[in-house]
C-alpha atoms as a PDB file:
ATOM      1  CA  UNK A   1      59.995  -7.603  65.614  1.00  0.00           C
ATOM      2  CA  UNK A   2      57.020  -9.771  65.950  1.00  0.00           C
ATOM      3  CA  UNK A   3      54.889  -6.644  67.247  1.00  0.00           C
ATOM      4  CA  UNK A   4      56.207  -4.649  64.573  1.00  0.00           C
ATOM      5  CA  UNK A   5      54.523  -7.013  62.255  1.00  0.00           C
ATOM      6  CA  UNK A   6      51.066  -7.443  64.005  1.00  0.00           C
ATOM      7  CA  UNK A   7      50.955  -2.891  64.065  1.00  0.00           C
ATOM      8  CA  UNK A   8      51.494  -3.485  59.899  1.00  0.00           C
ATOM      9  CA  UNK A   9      49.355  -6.217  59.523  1.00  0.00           C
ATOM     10  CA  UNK A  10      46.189  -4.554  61.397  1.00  0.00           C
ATOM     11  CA  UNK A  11      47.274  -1.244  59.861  1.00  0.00           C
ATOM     12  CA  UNK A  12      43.882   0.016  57.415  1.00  0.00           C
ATOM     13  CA  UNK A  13      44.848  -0.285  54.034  1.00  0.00           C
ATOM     14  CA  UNK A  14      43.675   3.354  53.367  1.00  0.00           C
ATOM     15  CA  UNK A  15      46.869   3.855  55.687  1.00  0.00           C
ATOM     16  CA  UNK A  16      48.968   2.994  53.078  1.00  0.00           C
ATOM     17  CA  UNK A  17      46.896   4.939  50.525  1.00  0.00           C
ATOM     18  CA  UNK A  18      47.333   8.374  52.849  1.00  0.00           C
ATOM     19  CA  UNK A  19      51.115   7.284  52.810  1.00  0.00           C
ATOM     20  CA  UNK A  20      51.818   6.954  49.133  1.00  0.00           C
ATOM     21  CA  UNK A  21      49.843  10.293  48.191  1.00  0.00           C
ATOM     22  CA  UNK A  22      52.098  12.303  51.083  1.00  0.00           C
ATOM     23  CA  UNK A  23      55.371  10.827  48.924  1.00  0.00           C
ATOM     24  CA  UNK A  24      53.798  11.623  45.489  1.00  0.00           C
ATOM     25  CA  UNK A  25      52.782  15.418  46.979  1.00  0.00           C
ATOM     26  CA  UNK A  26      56.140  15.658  48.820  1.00  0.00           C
ATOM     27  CA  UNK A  27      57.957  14.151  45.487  1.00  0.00           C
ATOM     28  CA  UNK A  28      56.072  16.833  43.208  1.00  0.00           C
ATOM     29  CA  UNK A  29      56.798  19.298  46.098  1.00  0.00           C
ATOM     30  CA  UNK A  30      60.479  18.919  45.102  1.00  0.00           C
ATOM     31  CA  UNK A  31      60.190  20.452  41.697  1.00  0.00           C
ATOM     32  CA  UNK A  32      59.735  24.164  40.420  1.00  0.00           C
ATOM     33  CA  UNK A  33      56.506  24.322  39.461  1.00  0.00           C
ATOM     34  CA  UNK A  34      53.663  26.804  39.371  1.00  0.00           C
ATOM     35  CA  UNK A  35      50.538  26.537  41.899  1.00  0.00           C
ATOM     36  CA  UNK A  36      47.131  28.255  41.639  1.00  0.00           C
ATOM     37  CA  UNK A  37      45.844  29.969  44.777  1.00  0.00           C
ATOM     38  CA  UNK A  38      43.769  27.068  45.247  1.00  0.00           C
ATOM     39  CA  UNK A  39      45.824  24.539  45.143  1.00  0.00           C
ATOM     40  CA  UNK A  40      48.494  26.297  47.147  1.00  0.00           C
ATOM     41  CA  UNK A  41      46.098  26.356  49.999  1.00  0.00           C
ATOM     42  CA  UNK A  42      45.169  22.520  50.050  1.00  0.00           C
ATOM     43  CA  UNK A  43      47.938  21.301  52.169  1.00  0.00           C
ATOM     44  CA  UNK A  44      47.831  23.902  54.693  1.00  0.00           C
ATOM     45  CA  UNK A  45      44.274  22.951  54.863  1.00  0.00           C
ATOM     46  CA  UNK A  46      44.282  19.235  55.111  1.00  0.00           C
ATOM     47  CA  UNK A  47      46.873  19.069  57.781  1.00  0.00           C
ATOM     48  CA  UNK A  48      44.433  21.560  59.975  1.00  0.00           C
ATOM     49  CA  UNK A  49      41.803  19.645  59.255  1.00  0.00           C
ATOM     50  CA  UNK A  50      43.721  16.393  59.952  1.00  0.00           C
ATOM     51  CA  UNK A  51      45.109  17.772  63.164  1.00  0.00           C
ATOM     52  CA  UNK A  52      41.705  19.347  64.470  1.00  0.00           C
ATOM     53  CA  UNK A  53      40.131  15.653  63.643  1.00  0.00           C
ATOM     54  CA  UNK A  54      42.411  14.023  65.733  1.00  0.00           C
ATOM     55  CA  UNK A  55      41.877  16.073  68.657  1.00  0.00           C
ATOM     56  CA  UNK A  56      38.330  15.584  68.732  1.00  0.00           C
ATOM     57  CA  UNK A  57      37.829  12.153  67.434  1.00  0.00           C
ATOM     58  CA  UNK A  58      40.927   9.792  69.339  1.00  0.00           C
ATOM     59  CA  UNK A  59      41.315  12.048  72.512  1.00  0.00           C
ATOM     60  CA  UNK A  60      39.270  11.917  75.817  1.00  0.00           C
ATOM     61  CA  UNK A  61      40.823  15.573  76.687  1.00  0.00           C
ATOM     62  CA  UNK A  62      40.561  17.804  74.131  1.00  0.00           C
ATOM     63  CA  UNK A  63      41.191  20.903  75.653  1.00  0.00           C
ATOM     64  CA  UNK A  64      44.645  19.366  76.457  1.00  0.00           C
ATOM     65  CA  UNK A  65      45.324  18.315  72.940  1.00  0.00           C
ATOM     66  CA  UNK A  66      44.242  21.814  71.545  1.00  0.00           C
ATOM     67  CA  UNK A  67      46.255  23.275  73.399  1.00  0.00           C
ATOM     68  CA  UNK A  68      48.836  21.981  72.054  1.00  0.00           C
ATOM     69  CA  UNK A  69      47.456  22.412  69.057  1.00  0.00           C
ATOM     70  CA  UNK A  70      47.451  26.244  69.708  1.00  0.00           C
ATOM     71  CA  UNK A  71      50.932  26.448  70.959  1.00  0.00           C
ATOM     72  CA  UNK A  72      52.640  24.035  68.661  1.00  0.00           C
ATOM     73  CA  UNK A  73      50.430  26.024  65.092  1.00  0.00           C
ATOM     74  CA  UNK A  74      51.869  29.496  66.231  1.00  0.00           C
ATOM     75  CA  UNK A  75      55.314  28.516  66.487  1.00  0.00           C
ATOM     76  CA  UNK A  76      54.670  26.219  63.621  1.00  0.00           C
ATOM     77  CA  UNK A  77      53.014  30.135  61.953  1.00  0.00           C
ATOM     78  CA  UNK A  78      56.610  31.634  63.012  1.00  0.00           C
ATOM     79  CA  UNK A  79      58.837  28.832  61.015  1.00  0.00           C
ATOM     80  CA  UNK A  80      56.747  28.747  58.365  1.00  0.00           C
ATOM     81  CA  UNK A  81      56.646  32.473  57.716  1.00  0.00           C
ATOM     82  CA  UNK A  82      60.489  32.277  57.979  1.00  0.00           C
ATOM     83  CA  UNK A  83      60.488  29.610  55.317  1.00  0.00           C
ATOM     84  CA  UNK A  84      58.158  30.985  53.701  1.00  0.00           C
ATOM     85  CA  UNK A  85      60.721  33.751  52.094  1.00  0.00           C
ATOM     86  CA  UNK A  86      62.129  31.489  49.707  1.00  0.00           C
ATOM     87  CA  UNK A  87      59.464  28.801  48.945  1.00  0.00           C
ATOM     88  CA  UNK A  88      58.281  30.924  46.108  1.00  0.00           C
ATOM     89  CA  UNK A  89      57.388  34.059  44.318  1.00  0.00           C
ATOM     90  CA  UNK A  90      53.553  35.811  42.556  1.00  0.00           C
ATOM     91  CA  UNK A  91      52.881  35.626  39.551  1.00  0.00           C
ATOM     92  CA  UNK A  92      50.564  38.561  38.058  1.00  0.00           C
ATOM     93  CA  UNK A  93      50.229  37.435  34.351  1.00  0.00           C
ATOM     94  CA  UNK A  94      49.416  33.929  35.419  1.00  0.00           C
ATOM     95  CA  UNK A  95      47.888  34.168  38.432  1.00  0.00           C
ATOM     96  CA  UNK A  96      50.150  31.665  39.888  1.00  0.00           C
ATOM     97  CA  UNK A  97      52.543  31.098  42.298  1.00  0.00           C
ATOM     98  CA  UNK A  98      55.999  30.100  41.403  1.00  0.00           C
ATOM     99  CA  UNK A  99      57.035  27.799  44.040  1.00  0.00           C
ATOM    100  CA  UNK A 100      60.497  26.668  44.395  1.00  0.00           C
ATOM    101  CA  UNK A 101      61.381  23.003  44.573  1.00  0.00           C
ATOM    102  CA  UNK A 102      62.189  21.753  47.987  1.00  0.00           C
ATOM    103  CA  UNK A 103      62.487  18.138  49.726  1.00  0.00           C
ATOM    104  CA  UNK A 104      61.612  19.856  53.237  1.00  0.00           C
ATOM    105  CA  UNK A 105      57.432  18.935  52.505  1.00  0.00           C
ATOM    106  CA  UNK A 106      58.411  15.675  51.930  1.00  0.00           C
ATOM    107  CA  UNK A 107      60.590  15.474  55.115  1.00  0.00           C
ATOM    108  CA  UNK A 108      57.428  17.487  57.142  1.00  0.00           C
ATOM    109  CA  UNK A 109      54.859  14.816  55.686  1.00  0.00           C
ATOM    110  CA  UNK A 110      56.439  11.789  56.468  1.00  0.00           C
ATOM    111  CA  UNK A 111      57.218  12.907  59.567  1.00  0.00           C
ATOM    112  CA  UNK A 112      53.566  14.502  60.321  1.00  0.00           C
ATOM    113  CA  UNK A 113      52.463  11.211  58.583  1.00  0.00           C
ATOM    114  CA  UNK A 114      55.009   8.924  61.358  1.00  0.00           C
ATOM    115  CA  UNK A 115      53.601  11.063  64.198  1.00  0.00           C
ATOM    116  CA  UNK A 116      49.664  10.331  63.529  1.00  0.00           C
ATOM    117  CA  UNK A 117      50.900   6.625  63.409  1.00  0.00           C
ATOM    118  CA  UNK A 118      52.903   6.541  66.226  1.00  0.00           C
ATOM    119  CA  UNK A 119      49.788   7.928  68.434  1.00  0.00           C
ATOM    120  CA  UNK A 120      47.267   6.207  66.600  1.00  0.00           C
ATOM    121  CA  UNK A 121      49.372   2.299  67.574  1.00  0.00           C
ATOM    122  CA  UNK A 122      49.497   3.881  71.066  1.00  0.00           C
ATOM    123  CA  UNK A 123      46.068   4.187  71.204  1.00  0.00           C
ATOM    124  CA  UNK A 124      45.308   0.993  70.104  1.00  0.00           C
ATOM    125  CA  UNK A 125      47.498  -0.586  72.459  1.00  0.00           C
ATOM    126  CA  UNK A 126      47.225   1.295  75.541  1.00  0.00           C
ATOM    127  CA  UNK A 127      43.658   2.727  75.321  1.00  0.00           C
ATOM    128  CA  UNK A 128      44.085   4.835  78.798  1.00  0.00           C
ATOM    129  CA  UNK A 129      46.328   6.971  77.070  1.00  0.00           C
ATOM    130  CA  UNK A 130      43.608   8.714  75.381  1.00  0.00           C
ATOM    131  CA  UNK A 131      43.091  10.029  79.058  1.00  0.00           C
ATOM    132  CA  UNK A 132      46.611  10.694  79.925  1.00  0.00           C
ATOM    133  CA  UNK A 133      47.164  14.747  79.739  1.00  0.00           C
ATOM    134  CA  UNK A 134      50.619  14.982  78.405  1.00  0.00           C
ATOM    135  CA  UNK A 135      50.197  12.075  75.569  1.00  0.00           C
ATOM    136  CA  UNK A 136      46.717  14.397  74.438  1.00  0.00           C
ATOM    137  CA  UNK A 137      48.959  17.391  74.724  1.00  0.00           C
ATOM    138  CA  UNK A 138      51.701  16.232  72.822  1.00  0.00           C
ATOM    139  CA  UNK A 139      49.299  14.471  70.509  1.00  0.00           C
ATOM    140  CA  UNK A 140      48.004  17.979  69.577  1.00  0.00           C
ATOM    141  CA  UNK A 141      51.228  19.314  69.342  1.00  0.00           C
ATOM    142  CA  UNK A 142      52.465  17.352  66.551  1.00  0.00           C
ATOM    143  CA  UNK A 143      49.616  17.865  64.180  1.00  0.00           C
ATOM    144  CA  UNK A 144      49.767  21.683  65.609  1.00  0.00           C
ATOM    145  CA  UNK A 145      52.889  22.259  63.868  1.00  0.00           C
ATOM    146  CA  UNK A 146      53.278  20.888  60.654  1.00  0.00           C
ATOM    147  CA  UNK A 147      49.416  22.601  60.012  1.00  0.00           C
ATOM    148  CA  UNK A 148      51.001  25.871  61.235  1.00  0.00           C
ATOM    149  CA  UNK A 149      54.077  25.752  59.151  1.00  0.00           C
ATOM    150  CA  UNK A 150      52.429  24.578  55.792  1.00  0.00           C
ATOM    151  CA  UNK A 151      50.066  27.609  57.436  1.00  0.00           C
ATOM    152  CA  UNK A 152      53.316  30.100  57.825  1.00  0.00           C
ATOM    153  CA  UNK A 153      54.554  29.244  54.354  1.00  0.00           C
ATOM    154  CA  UNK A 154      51.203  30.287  52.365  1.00  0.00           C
ATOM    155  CA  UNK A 155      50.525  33.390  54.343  1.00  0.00           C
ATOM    156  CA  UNK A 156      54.041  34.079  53.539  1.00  0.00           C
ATOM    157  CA  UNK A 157      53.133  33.759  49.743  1.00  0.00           C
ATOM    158  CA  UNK A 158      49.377  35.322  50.085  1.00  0.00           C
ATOM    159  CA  UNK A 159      50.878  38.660  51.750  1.00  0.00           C
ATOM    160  CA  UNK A 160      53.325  38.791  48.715  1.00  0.00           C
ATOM    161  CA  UNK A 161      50.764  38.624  46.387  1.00  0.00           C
ATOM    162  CA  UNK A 162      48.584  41.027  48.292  1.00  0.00           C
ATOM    163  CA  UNK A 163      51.836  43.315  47.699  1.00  0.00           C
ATOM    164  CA  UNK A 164      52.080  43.193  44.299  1.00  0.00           C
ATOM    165  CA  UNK A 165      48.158  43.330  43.705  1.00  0.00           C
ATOM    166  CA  UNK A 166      47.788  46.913  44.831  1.00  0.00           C
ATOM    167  CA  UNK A 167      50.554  48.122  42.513  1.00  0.00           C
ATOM    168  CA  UNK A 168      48.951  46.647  39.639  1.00  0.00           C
ATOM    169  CA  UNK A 169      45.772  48.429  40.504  1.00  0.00           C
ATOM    170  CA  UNK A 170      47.328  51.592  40.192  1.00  0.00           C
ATOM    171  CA  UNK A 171      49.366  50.873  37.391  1.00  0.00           C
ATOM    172  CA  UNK A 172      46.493  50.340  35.683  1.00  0.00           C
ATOM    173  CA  UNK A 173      44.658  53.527  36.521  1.00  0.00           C
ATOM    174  CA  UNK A 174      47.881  55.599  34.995  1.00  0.00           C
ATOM    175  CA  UNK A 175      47.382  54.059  31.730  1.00  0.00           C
END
């Protein structure tokens, strides 16, 4: 218990800030509500970006760790397309998307977010990990696929709208 307590006390306070915004997204992520194109595309985006960054900036092997980023973002691709079929609909008049509420981004963050931590108080700890092929693999691996099912989800939602644009095209020509 007394470890415990030394990880959280020598945790960075921006940590906790990362933490709090996952619940308030994952929280807000529970709700209907309608999403630009934009905004739709932030998560997917940060969790690449925060799994890429990882690779390349705590691991001594990267190629390991990618590849496992690879493997883990196209079966990550595969769920998320699959879940993607009911997170949400296009919106033409708007240009939105109406997203349905779920608590399973919530559940994905905090788990994504518990994952980074674990690896990150390994590495602290037991710095020759960052060399060991299987902890870099598996590193990977966990940021691989939460980015690829956030990833799955809004290419699930962009090919619907890409459906429903070309109709409207030529509905417009008739008139």
């Amino acid at each position: 218990m007394e470890n415990l307590l030394i990880i959280l006390r020598h945790t960075p306070y921006w940590v906790w800030i990362v933490l709090g915004y996952l619940i308030y997204v994952g929280v807000k992520a529970s709700q209907p509500r309608q999403q630009s194109l934009a905004r739709m595309l932030v998560v997917p985006m940060v969790f690449m970006v925060w799994g890429i960054s990882a690779i390349f900036h705590t691991l001594r092997l990267p190629l390991a760790a990618a590849g496992g980023f690879l493997l883990a973002l196209l079966i990550g691709l595969g769920i998320g397309w699959a879940w993607g079929k009911t997170s949400g609909t296009y919106l033409p008049e708007s240009r939105h998307f109406q997203r349905t509420g779920s608590w399973w981004p919530l559940v994905l963050m905090l788990l994504t977010f518990s994952s980074h931590f674990y690896f990150s108080v390994q590495l602290a700890l037991f710095p020759a990990v960052a060399h060991d092929p299987v902890f870099c693999l598996l590193s990977g691996a966990a940021s691989g696929i939460t980015a690829g099912i956030f990833s799955g989800v809004s290419l699930r939602l962009l090919n619907h709208m890409r459906k429903i644009r070309p109709s409207l095209a030529q509905h417009d020509k008739k008139q």
